[in-house]
N, C-alpha and C. Protein backbone atom coordinates (compact mmCIF):
# COMPACT_ATOMS: atom_id res chain seq x y z
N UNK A 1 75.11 30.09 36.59
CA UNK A 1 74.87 30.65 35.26
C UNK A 1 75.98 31.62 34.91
N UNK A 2 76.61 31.70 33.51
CA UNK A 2 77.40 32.43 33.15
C UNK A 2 76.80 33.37 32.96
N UNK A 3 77.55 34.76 32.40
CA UNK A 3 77.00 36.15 32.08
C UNK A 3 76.65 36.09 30.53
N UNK A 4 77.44 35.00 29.80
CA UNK A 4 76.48 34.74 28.00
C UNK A 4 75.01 33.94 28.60
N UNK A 5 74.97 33.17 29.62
CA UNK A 5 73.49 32.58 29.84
C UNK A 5 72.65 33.63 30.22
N UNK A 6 73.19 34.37 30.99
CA UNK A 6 72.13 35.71 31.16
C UNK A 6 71.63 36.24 30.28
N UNK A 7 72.27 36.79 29.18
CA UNK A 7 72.63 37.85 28.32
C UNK A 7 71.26 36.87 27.56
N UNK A 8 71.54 35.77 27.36
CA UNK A 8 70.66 35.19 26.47
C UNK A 8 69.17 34.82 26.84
N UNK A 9 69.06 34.39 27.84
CA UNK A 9 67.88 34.78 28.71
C UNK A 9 66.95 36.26 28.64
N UNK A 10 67.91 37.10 28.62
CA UNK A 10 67.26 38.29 28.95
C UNK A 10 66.93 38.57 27.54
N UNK A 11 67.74 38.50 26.13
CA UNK A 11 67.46 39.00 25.31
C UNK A 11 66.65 37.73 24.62
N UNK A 12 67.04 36.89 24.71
CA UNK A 12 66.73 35.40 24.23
C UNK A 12 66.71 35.96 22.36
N UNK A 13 67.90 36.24 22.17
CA UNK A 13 68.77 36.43 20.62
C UNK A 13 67.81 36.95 19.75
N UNK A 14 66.75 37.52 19.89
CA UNK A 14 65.87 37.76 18.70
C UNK A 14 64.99 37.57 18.24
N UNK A 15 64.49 36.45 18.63
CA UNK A 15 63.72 35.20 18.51
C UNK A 15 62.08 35.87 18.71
N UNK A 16 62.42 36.32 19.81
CA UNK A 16 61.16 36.20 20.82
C UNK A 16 60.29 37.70 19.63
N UNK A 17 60.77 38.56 19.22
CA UNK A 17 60.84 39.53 18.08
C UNK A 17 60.24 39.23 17.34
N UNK A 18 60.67 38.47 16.94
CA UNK A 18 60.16 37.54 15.38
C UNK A 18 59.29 37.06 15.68
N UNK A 19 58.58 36.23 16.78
CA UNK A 19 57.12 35.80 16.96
C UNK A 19 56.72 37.15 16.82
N UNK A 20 56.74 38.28 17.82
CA UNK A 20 55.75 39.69 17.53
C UNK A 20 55.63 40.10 16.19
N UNK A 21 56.12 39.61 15.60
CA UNK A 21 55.60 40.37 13.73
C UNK A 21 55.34 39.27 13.53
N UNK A 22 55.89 38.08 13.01
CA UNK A 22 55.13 36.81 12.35
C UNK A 22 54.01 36.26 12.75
N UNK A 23 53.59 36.46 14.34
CA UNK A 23 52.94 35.59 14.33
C UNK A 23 51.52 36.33 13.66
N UNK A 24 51.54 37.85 14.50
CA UNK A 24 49.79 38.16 13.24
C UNK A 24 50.28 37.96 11.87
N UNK A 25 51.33 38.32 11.17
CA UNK A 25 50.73 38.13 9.98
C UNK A 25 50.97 36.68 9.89
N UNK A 26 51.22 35.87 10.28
CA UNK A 26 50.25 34.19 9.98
C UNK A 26 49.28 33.94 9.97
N UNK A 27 48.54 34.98 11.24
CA UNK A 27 46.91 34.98 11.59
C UNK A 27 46.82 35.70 10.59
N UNK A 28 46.65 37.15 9.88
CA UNK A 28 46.16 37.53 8.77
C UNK A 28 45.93 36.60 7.53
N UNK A 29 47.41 36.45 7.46
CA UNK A 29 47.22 35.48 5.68
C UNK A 29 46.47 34.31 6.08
N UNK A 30 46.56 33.43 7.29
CA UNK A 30 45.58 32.30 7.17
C UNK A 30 43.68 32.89 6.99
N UNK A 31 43.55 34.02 7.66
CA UNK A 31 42.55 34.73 7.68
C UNK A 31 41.68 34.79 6.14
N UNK A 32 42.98 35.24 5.29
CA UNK A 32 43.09 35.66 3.93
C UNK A 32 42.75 34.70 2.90
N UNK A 33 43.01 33.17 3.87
CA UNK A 33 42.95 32.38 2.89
C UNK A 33 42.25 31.52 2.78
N UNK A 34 41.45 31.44 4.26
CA UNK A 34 40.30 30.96 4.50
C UNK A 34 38.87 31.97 3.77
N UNK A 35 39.14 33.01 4.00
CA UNK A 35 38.22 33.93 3.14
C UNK A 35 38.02 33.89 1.57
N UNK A 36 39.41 33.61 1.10
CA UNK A 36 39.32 33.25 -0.10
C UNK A 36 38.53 32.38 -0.60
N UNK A 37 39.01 31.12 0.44
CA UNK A 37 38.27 29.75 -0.06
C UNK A 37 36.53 29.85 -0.20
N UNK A 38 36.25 30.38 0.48
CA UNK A 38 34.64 30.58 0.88
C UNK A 38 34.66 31.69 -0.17
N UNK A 39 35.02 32.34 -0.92
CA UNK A 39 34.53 33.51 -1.59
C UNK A 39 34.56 32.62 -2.85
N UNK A 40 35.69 32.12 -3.51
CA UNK A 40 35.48 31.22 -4.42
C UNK A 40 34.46 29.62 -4.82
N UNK A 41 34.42 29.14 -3.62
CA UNK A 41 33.23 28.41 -3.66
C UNK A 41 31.41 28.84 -3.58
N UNK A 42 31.82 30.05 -3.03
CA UNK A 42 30.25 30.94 -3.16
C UNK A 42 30.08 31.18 -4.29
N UNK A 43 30.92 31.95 -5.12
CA UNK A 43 31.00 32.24 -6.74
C UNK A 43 30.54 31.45 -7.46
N UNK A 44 31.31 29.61 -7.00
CA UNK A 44 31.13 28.86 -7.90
C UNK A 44 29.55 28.27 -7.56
N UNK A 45 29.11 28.19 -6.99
CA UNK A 45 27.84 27.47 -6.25
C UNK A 45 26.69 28.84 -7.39
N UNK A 46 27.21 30.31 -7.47
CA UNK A 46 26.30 31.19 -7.87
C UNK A 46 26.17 30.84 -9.30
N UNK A 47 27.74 30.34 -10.11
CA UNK A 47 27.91 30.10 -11.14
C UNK A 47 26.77 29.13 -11.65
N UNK A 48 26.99 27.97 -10.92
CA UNK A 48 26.29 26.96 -10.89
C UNK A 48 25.10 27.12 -11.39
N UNK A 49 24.43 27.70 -10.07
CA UNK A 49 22.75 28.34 -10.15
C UNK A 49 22.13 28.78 -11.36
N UNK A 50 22.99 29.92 -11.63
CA UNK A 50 22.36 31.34 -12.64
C UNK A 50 23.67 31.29 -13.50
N UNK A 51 23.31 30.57 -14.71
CA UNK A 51 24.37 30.24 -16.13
C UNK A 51 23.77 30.80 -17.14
N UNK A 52 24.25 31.58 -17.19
CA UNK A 52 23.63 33.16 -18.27
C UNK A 52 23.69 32.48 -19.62
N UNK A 53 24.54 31.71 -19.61
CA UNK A 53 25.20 30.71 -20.86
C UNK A 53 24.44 29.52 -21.09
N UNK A 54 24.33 28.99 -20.31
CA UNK A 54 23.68 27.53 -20.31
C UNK A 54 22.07 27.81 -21.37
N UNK A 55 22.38 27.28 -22.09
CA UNK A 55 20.75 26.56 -23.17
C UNK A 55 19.93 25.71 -22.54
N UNK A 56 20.94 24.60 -21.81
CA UNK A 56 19.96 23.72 -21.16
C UNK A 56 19.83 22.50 -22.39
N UNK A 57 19.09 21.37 -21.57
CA UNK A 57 18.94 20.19 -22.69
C UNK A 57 16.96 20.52 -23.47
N UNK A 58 16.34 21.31 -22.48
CA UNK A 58 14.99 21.49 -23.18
C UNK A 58 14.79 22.10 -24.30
N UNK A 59 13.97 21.96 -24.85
CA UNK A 59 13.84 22.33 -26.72
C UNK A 59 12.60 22.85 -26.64
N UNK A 60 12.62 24.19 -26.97
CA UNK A 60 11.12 24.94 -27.30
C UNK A 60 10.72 24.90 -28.48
């Protein structure tokens, strides 16, 4: 092994860095966005339900 194969080994250029910050926030925002999804389909399912708006087709 040369002394640049060492050098690179030991520091391995940066790399290894950049997983320690990216990888949580990948886990956060996927976190973020899975939460989303479920918050917006709950909404819509509530929407659904209870339509403050809706008349309806029955006739009093």
């Amino acid at each position: 092994m040369t002394a640049s194969n060492i050098a690179l080994l030991a520091h391995q250029g940066g790399w290894d860095e950049i997983l320690l910050v990216a990888g949580p926030i990948v886990v956060i925002v996927g976190l973020l966005v899975i939460v989303k999804k479920r918050l917006d389909r709950s909404v819509a399912l509530r929407n659904r339900q209870v339509d403050p708006l809706d008349q309806g087709t029955e006739g009093d």
